[in-house]
Protein backbone atom coordinates (compact mmCIF):
# COMPACT_ATOMS: atom_id res chain seq x y z
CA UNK A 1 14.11 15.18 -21.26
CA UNK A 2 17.95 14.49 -21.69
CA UNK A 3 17.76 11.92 -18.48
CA UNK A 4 19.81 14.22 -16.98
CA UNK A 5 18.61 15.03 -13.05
CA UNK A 6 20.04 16.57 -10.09
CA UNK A 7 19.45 16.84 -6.33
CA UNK A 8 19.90 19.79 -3.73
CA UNK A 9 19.18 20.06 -0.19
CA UNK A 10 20.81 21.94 2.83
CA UNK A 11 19.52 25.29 1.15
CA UNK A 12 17.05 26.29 3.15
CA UNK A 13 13.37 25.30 3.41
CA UNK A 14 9.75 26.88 3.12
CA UNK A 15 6.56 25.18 2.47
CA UNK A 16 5.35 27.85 0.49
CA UNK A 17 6.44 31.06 -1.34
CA UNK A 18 6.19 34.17 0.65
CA UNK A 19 6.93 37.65 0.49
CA UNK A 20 8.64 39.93 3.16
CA UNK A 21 5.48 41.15 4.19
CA UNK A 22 4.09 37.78 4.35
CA UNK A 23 6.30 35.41 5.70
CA UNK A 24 6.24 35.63 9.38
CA UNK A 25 2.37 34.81 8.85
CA UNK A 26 3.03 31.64 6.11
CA UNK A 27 5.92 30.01 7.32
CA UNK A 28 5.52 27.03 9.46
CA UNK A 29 8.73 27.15 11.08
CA UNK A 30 11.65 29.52 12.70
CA UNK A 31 13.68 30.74 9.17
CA UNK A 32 15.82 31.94 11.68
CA UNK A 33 16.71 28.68 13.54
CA UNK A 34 19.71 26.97 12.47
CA UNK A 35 18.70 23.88 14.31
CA UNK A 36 15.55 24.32 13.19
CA UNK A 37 16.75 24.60 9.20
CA UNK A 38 18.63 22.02 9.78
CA UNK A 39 16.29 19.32 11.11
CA UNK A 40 13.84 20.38 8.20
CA UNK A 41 16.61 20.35 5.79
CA UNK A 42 16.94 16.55 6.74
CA UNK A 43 13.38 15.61 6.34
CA UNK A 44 12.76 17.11 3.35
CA UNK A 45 8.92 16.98 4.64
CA UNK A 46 7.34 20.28 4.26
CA UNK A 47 3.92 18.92 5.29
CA UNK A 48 4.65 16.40 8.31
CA UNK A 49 3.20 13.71 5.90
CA UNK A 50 5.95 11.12 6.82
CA UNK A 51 6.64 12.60 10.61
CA UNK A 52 9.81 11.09 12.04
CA UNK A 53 11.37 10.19 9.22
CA UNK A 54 14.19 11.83 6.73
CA UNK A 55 14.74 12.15 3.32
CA UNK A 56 17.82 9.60 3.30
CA UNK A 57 15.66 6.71 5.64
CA UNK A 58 12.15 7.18 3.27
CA UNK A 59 14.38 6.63 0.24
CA UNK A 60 16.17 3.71 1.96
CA UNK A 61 12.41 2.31 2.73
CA UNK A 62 11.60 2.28 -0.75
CA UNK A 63 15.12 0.22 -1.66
CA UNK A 64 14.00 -2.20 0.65
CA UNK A 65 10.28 -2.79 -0.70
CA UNK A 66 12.07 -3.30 -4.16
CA UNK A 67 14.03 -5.93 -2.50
CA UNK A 68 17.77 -4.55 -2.20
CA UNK A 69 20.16 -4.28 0.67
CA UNK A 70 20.31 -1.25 2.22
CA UNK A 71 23.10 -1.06 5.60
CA UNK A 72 23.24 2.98 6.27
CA UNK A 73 26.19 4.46 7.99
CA UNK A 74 26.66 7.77 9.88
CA UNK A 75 29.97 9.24 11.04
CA UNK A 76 30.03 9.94 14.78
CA UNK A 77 25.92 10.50 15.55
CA UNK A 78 22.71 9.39 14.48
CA UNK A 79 21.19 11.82 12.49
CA UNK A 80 17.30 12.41 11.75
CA UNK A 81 18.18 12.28 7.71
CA UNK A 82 18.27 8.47 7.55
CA UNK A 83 15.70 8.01 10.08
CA UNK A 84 12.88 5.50 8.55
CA UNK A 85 9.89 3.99 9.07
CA UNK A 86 9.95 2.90 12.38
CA UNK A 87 8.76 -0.74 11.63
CA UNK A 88 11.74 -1.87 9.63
CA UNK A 89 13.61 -2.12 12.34
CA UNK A 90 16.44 -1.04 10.15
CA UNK A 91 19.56 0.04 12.25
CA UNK A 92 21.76 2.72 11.17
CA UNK A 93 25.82 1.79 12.09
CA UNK A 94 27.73 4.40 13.53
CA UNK A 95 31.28 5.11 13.43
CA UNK A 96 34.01 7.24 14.42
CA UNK A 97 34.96 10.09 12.78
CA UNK A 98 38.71 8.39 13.33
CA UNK A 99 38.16 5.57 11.39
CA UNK A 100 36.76 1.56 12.34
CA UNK A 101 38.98 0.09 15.13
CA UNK A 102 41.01 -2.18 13.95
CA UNK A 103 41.10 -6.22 14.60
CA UNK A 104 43.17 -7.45 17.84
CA UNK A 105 44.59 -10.48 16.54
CA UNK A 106 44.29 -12.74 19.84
CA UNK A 107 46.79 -15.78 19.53
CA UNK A 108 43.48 -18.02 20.60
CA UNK A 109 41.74 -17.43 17.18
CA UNK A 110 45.29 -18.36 15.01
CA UNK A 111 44.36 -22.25 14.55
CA UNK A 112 40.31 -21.41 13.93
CA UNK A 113 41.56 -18.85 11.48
CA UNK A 114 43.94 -20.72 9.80
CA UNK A 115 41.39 -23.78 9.71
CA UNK A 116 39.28 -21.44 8.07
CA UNK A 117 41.72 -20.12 5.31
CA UNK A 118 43.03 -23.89 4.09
């Protein structure tokens, strides 16, 4: 009631609670599977309602149907966490873990560039 809120993920992830007796039975995917934890962790869809998409691209759907800007970046890969709705066409820029390369100043571009500075 403060306003106060917080978010987790990357924990871990079952759709339901289970019990060691129980859970090899409830469990809709391999607890065991760090691949598998992992691509669950980033859709943060326990029940396939949103298939294909993560947590991170859903939420940047919503910024867009409330009219902001949204540009995601990932460092080195695409990842299924800002994955969206497919019909947004939204692209996700990628960069090197190294840093952006930077500009090549080519002596063609000095009198456009200056123009463009004056």
């Amino acid at each position: 009631n403060d306003g106060n809120g917080a978010f987790l993920a990357n924990f871990g992830h079952l759709f339901k609670p289970v019990t060691k007796k129980d859970w090899l039975f409830e469990t809709r995917t391999d607890l065991f599977s760090h691949y598998k934890m992992n691509q669950d962790a980033q859709r943060v869809d326990a029940f396939q309602e949103q298939s294909r998409t993560g947590v991170l691209g859903r939420l940047l759907d919503t910024m867009e149907k409330k009219g902001m800007a949204v540009s995601p970046i990932s460092i080195n890969t695409l990842t299924v966490m800002l994955d969206g709705k497919p019909e947004t066409g939204r692209l996700v820029d990628i960069l090197p873990s190294n840093g952006a390369r930077g500009f090549i100043f080519r002596r063609i571009f000095e009198e456009t560039i200056i123009d463009l500075n004056s």
